[in-house]
Protein backbone atom coordinates (compact mmCIF):
# COMPACT_ATOMS: atom_id res chain seq x y z
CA UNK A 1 92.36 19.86 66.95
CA UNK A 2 90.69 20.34 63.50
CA UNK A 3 92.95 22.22 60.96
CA UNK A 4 91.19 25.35 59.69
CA UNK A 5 89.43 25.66 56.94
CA UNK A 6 88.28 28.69 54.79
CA UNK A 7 85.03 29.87 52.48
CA UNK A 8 86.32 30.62 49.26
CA UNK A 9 82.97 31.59 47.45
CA UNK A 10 79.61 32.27 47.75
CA UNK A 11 76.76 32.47 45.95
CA UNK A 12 72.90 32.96 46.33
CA UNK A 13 70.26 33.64 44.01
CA UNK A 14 67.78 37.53 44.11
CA UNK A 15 65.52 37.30 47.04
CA UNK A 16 62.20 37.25 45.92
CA UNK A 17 58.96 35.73 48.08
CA UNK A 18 58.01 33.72 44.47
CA UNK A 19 60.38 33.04 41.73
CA UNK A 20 59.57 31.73 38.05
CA UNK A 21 62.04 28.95 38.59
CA UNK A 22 61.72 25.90 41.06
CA UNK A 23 63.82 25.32 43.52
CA UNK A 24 66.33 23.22 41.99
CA UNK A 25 66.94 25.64 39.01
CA UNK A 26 67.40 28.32 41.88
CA UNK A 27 69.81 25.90 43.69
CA UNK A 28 72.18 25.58 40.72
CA UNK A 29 72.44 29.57 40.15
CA UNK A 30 73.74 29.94 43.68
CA UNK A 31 76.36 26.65 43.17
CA UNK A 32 77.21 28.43 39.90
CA UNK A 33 77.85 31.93 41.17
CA UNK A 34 79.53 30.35 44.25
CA UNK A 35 82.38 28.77 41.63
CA UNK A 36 82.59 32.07 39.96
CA UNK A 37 82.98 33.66 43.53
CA UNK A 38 86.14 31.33 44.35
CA UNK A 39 87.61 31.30 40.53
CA UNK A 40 86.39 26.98 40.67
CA UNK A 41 85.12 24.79 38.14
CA UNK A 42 82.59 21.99 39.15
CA UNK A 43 85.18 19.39 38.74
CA UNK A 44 86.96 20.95 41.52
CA UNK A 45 84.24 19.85 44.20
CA UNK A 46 85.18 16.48 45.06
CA UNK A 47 82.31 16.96 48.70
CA UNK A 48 78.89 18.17 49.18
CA UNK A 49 77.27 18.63 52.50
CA UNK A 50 73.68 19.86 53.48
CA UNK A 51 70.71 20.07 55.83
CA UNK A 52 69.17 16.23 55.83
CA UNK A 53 65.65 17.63 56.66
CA UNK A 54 64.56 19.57 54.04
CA UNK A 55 67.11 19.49 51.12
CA UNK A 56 66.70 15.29 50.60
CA UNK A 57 63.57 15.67 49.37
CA UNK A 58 63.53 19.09 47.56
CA UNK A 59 67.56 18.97 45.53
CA UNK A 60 69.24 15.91 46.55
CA UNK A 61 72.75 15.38 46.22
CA UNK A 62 72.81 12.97 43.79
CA UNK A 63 70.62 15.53 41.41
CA UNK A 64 72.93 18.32 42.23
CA UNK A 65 76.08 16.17 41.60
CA UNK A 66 74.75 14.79 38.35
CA UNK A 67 73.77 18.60 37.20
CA UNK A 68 77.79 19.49 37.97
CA UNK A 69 78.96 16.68 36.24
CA UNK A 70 80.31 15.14 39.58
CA UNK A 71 80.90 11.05 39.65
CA UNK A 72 82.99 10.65 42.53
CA UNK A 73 82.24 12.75 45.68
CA UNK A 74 82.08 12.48 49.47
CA UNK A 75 78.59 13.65 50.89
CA UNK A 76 76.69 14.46 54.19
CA UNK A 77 73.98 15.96 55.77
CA UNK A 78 73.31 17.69 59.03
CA UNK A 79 70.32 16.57 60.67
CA UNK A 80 69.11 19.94 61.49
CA UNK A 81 66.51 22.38 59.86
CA UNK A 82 67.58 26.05 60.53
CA UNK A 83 70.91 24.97 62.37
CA UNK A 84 71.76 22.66 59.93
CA UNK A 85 73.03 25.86 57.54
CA UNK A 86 75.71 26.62 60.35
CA UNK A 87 76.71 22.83 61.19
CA UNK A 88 77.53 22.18 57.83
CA UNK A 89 81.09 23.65 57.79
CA UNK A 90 81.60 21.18 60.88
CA UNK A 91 81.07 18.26 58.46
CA UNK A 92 82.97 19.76 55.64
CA UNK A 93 86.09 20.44 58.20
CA UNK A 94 85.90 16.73 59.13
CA UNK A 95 85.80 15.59 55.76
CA UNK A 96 88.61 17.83 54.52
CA UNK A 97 90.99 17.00 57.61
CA UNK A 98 90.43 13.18 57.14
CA UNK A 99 90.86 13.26 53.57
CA UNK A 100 87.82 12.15 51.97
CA UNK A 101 87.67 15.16 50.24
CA UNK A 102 89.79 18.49 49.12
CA UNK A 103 86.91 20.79 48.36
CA UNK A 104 83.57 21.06 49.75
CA UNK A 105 80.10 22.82 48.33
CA UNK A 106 77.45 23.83 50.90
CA UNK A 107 73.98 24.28 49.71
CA UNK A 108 70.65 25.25 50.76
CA UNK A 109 67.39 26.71 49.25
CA UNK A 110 64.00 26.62 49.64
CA UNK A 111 60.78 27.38 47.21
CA UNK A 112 58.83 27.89 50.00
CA UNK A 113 56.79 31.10 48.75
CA UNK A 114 55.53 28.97 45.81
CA UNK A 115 54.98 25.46 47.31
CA UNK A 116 51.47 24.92 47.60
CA UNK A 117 51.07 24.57 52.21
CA UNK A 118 54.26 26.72 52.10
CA UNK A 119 56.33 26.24 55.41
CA UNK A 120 53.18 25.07 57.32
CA UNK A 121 52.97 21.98 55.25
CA UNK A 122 56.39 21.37 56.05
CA UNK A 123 55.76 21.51 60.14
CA UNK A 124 52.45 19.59 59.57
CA UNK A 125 54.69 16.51 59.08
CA UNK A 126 55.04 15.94 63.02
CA UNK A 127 52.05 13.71 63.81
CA UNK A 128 51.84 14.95 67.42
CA UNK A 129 51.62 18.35 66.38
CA UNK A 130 48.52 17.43 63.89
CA UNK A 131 47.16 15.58 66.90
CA UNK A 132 47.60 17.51 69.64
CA UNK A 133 47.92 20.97 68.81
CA UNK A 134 46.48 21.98 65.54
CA UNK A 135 43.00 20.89 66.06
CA UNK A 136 43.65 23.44 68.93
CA UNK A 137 44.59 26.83 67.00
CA UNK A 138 48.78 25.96 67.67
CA UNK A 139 48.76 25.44 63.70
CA UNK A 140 52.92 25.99 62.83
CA UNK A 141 55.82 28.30 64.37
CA UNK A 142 53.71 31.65 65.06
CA UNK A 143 51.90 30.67 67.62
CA UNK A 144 54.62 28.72 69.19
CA UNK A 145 56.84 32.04 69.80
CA UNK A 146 53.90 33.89 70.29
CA UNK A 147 54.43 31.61 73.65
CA UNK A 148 57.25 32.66 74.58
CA UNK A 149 56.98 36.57 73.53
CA UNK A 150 53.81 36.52 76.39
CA UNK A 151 55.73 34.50 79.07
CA UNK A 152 58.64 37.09 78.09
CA UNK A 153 56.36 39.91 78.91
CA UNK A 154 55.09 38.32 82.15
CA UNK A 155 58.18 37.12 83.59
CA UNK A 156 60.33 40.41 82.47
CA UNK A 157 57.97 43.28 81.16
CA UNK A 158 59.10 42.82 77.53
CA UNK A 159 57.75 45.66 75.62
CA UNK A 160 56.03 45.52 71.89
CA UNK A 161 58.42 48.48 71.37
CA UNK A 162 61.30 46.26 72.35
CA UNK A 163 60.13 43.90 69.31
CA UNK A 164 59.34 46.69 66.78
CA UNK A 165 63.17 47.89 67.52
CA UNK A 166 64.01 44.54 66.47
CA UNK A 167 62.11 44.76 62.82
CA UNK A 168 62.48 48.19 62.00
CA UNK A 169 66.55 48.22 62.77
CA UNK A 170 66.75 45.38 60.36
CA UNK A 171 63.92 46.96 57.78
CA UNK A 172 66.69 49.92 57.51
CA UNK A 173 69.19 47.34 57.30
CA UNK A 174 67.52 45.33 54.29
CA UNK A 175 66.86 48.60 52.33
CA UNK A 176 70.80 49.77 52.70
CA UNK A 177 71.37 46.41 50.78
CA UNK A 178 69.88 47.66 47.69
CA UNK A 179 68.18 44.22 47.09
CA UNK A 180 65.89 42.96 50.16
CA UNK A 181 63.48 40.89 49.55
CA UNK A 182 61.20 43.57 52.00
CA UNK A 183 62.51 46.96 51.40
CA UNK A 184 59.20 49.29 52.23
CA UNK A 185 60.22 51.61 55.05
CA UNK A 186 58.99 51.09 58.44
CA UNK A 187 58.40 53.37 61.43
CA UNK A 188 56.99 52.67 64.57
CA UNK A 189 53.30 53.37 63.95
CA UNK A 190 53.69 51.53 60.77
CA UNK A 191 54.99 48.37 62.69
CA UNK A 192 51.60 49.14 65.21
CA UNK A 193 49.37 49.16 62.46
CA UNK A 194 50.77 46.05 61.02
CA UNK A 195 48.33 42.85 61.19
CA UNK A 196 48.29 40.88 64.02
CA UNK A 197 49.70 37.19 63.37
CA UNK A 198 49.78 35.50 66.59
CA UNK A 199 49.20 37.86 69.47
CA UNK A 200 51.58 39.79 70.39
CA UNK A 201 53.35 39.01 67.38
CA UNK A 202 52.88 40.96 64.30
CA UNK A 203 53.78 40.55 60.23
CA UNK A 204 56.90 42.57 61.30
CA UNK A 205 57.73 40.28 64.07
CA UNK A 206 58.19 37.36 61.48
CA UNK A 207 60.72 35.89 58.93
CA UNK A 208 59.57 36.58 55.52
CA UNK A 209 58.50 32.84 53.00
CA UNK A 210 61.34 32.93 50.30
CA UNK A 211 62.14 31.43 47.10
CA UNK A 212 65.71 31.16 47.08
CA UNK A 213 69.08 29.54 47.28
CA UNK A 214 72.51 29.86 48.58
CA UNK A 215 75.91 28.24 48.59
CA UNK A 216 79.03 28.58 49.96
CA UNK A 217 82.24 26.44 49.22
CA UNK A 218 84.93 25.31 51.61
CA UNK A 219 88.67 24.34 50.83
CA UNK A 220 92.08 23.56 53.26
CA UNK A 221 93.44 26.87 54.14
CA UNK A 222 96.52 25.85 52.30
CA UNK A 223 94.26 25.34 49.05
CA UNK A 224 92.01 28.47 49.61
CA UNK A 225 95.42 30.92 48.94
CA UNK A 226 95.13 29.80 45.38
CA UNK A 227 91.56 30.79 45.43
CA UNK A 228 90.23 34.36 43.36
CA UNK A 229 88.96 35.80 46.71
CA UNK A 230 90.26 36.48 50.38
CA UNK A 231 89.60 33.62 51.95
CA UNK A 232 87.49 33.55 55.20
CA UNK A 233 88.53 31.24 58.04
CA UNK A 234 86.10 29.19 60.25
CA UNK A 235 87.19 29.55 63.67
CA UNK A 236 84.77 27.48 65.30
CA UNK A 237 81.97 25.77 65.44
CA UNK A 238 79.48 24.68 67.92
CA UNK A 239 76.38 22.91 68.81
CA UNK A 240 73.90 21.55 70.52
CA UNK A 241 70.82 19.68 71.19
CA UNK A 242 68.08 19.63 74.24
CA UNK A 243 66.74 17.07 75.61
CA UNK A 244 63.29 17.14 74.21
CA UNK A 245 61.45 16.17 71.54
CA UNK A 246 60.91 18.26 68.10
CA UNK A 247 57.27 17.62 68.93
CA UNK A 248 57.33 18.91 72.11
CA UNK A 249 60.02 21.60 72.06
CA UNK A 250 57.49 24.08 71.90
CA UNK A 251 54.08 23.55 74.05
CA UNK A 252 55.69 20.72 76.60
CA UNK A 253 58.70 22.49 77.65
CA UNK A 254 59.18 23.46 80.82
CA UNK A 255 60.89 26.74 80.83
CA UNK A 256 59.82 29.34 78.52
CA UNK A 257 62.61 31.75 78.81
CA UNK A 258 65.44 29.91 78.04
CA UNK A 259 66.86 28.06 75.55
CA UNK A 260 69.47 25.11 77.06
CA UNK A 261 70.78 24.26 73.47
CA UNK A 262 72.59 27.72 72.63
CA UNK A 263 74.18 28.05 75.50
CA UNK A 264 75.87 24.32 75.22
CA UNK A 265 76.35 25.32 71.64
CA UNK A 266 78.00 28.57 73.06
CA UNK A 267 80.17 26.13 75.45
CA UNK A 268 81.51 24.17 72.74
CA UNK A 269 82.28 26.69 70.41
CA UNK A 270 84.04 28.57 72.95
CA UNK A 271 86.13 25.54 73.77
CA UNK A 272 86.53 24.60 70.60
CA UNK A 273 87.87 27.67 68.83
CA UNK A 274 89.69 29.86 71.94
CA UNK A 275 88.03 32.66 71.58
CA UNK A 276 85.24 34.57 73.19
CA UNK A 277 81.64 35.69 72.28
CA UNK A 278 82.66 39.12 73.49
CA UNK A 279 85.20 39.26 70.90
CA UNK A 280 82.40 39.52 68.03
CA UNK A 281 82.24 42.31 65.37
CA UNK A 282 79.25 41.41 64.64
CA UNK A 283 76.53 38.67 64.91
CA UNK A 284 73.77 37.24 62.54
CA UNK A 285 71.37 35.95 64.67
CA UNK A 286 68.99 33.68 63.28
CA UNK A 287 65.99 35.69 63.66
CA UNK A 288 63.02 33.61 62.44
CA UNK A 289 61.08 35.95 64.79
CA UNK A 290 61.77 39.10 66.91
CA UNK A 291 61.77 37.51 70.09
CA UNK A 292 64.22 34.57 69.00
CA UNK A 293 66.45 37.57 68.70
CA UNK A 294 66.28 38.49 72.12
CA UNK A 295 66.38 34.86 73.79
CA UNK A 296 69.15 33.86 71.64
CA UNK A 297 71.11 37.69 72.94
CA UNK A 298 70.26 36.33 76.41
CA UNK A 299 71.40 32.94 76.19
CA UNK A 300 74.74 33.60 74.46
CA UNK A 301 75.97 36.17 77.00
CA UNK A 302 75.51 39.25 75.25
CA UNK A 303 73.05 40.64 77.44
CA UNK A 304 71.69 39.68 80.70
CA UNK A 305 68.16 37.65 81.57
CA UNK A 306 65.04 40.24 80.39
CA UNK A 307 67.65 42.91 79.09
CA UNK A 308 67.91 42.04 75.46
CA UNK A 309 64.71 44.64 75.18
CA UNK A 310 66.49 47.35 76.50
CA UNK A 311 69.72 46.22 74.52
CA UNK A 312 68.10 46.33 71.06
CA UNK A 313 66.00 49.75 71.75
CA UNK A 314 68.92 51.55 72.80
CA UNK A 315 70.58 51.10 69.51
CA UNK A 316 73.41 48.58 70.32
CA UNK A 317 72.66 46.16 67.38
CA UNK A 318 72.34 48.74 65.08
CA UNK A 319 75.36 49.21 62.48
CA UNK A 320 77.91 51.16 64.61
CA UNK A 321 76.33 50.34 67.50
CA UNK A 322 78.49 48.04 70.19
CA UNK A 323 77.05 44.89 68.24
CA UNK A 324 76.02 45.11 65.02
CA UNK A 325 72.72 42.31 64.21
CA UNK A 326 71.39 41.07 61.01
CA UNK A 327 73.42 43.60 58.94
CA UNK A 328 71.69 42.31 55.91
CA UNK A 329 68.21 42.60 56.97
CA UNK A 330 67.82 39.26 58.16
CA UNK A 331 65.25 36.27 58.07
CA UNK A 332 62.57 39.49 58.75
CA UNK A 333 63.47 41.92 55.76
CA UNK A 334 66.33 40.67 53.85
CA UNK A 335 64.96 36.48 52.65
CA UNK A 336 64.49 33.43 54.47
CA UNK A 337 66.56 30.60 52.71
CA UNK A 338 67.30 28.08 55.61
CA UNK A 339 70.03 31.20 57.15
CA UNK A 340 72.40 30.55 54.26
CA UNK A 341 72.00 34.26 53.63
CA UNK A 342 73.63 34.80 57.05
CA UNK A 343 76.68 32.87 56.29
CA UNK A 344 77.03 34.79 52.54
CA UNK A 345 76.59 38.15 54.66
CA UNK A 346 79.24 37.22 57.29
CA UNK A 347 81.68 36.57 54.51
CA UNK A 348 81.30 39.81 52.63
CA UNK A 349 81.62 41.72 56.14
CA UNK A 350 84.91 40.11 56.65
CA UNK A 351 86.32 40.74 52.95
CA UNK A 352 84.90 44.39 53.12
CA UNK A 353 82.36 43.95 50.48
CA UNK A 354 79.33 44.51 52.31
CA UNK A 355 78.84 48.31 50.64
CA UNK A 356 76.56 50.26 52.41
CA UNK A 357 76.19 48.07 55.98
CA UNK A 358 79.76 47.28 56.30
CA UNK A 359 81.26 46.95 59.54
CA UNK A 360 83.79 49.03 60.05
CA UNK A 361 87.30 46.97 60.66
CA UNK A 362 84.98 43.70 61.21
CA UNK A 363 87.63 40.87 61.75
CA UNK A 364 85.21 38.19 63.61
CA UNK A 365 81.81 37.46 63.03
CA UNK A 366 79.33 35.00 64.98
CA UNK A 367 76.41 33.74 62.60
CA UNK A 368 73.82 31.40 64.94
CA UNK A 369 71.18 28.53 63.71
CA UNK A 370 68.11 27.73 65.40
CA UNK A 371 65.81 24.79 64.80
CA UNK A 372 64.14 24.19 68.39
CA UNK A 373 65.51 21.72 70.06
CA UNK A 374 68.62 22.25 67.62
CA UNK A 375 71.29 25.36 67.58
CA UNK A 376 74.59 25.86 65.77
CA UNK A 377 77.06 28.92 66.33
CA UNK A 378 79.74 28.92 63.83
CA UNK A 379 82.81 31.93 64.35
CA UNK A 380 83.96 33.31 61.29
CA UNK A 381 87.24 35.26 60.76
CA UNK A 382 90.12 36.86 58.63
């Protein structure tokens, strides 16, 4: 049994879709304000773990260490995109019980919104995709969910409206924050008369390009009493993999309407921590587009096969519905930085700093990570 562990600060930088500084000048503001958060100096990080997909390349460790004034660390990556965000505190748990480290920084961030090719230069480094699929209008993620919005609709009458529920609840959610990255108010015939992107999926129906960072730092729960905030306890984490290739997760699968790796994810975690999906304040779904929403609410057990539509439009994952989603706003309104913004979110829920979209009495909170054929589920808690 791993001892628990607790997030003692976080950190991110303004969301903004383009930023005057690059993305490793971003990435230092979020470590910095993360420090501040917990009442740490730099010295005090003795590990640092991240995704090892997109991070190596953009702020390595060694930069980021050598920026801090670190010489002697412990580091890691998660080999996940998306999920790697919410496998990281596995790896920093590890490290802490085992005793290669004390006290562990978590960092993401992206400069997507600048970066000339943006996101789709990122996915165009999968040869098979540029092969196979490109030259044949399947050029990046889009048009791959577009797939399984229309087999959604054919196998259980999924409804644009169901989608547009999805946006709009967390386009009210984003402008509560204060500081969105997407804050313009959005009704239903706005959402109709947004552009198509990939039919049926419109601009609302997908996560917003971000430059951005965030952090978070981890410490023993003895440690994290010491710490200038209350500290917030992992409970669990779990995850999980398919059995299919990143190239051809998307166009070679054979089942549209399901997703195999959250609900092993959902298996482990369960088994891991003792505690029950149903027991969930709240829940920040990684939402990279409307319909993940409703697969992942399927696949974790909140919500039947084809009923996640329903779900949403009837109100239930609005704040003080029966479970709140995306409080913040989300990858769709709120800024897309990898889903660290999830993790900061859940923690100010659970101290009671989330202002205007608190959750009343939240005491557990469920944030998810999706890369396809990757997901993560990580249980937060008092």
């Amino acid at each position: 049994m791993l001892q628990e562990i607790a997030i003692v600060g976080i950190g991110e930088t303004p969301p903004a879709r383009r930023s005057d500084k690059d993305v490793r000048a971003l990435t230092v503001d979020a470590v910095m304000a993360a420090l501040e958060d917990a009442g740490l100096k730099a010295g005090d990080i003795d590990g640092i773990v991240s995704d090892g997909v997109v991070m190596p390349t953009s702020v390595p460790h060694e930069w980021l260490a050598a920026q801090l004034g670190i010489d002697r660390y412990f580091d890691a990556s998660m080999s996940y995109a998306g999920a790697g965000t919410i496998g990281a505190p596995l790896l920093a748990q590890m490290a802490i019980q085992t005793g290669l480290c004390r006290t562990v920084l978590c960092y993401f961030g992206v400069d997507w919104g600048t970066r000339p090719g943006g996101p789709y230069a990122f996915h165009d480094l999968y040869p098979a995709k540029i092969a196979f699929e490109k030259p044949y209008g399947f050029n990046a993620q889009p048009t791959y969910f577009a797939l399984f919005a229309h087999r959604y609709m054919h196998d259980y009458g999924l409804k644009l409206e169901h989608l547009a529920a999805i946006a709009i609840n967390q386009r009210e959610n984003s402008r509560r924050t204060g500081r969105g990255q997407n804050m313009k108010p959005m009704t239903l015939d706005d959402y109709f008369k947004a552009p198509v992107v990939a039919d049926p999926l419109r601009y609302p129906d997908c996560c917003l390009i971000s430059d951005g960072a965030g952090a978070f730092i981890m410490t023993s729960k003895e440690r994290a009493r010491d710490c200038r905030k209350r500290p917030i306890y992992v409970k669990g984490v779990g995850f999980a993999s398919e059995r299919i290739s990143a190239d051809d997760a998307f166009t070679q699968r054979a089942n549209l309407m399901t997703l195999p790796s959250v609900g092993a994810a959902k298996a482990h975690l369960e088994r891991t921590c003792g505690l029950k999906l149903a027991d969930m304040d709240f829940v920040e779904l990684y939402d990279c587009f409307t319909v993940s929403c409703l697969m992942q609410l399927e696949d974790l057990g909140f919500c039947g096969k084809g009923e996640a539509g329903e779900f949403v439009q009837a109100g239930h994952t609005r704040l003080g519905g029966k479970l709140p989603v995306n409080t913040h706003g989300g990858l769709l309104s709120y800024s897309y930085r990898l889903a660290v913004e999830h993790v900061t979110e859940a923690v100010r829920q659970l101290r009671g700093e989330a202002g205007a979209v608190q959750v009343k009495d939240a005491e557990l909170g469920l944030v998810t990570g999706l890369s396809v054929p990757d997901f993560a589920a990580l249980v937060l808690g008092r």
